[in-house]
Protein backbone atom coordinates (compact mmCIF):
# COMPACT_ATOMS: atom_id res chain seq x y z
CA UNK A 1 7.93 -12.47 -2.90
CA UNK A 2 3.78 -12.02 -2.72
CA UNK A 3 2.37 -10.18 -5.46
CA UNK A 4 0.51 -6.67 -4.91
CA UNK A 5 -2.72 -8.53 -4.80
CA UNK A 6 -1.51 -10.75 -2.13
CA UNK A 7 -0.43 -7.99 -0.05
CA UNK A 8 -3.12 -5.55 -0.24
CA UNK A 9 -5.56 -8.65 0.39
CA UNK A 10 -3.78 -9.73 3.56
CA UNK A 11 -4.30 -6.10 4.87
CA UNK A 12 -7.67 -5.57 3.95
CA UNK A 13 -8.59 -8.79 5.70
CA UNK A 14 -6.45 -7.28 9.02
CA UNK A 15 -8.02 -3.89 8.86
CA UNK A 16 -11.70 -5.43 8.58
CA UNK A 17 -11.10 -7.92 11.36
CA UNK A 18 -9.96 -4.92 13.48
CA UNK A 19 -13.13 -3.45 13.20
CA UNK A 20 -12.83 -0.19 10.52
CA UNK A 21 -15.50 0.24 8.18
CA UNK A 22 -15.00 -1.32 4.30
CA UNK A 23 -15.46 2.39 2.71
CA UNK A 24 -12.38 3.49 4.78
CA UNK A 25 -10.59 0.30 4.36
CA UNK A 26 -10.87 0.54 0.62
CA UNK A 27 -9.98 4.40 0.60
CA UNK A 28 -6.33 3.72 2.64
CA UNK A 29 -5.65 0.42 0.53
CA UNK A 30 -5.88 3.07 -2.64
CA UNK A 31 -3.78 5.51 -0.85
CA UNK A 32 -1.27 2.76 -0.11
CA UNK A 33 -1.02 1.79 -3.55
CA UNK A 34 -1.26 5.13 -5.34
CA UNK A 35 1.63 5.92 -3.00
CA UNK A 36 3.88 2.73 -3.55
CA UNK A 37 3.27 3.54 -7.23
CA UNK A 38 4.46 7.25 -6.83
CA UNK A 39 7.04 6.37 -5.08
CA UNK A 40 8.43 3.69 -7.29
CA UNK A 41 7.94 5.99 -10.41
CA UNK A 42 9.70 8.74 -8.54
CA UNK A 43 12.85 6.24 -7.82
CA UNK A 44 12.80 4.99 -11.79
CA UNK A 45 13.23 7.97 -13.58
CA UNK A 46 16.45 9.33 -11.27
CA UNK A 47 17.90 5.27 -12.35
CA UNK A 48 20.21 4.94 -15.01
CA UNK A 49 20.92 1.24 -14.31
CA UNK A 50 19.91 -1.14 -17.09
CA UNK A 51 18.92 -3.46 -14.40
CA UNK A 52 15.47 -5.17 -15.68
CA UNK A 53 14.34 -5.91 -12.18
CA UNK A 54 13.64 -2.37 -11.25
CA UNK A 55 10.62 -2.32 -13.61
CA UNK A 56 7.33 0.28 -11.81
CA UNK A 57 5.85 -2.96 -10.83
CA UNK A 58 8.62 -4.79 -9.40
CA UNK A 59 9.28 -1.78 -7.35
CA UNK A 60 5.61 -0.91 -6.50
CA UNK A 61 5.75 -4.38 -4.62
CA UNK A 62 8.95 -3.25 -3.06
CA UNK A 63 7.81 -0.22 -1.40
CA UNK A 64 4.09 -1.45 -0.87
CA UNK A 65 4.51 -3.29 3.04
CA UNK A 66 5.31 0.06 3.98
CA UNK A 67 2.66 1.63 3.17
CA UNK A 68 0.03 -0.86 3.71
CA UNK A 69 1.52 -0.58 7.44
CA UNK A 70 1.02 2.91 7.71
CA UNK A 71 -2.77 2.24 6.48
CA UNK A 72 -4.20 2.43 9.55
CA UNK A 73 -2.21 5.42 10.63
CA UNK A 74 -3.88 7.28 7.26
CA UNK A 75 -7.62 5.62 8.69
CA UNK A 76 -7.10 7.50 12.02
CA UNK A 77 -6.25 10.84 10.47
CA UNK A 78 -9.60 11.04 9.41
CA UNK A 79 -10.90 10.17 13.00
CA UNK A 80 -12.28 6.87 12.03
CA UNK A 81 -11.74 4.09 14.79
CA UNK A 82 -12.11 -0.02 14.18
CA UNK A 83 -15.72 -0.63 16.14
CA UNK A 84 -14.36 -3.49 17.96
């Protein structure tokens, strides 16, 4: 399984080569994270498993492809378009 880093790198490298800006690339890789984050905390604190693989990273990485995908659909919402 890649690591967060790994993901969020791969992205930002798509997202630039499509053209958006770096501020607004930055801004939605944050979002993504902050969000997989959330969302994994959110999930851990309803589990009463003692299952050690559902540590807040471990998850984080789980639900993080998801959002990184939905980066560019957060970019457009504030009108931005990739200048290619």
């Amino acid at each position: 399984m890649a690591s967060r880093q790994q993901l969020v790198e791969k992205r930002r490298k798509e997202l630039l080569k499509r053209g958006y800006t770096e501020g607004i690339v930055e801004l939605s890789l944050e979002w993504a994270q902050n969000s997989a984050s959330g969302m994994a905390n959110y999930v851990l604190q309803y589990d009463l498993s003692d299952d050690n693989d559902n540590d807040a990273e471990t998850m984080t990485v789980k639900f993080l492809p998801r959002y990184l995908k939905d980066t560019e659909k957060y970019i457009r919402s504030f009108g931005h378009l990739p200048k290619l």
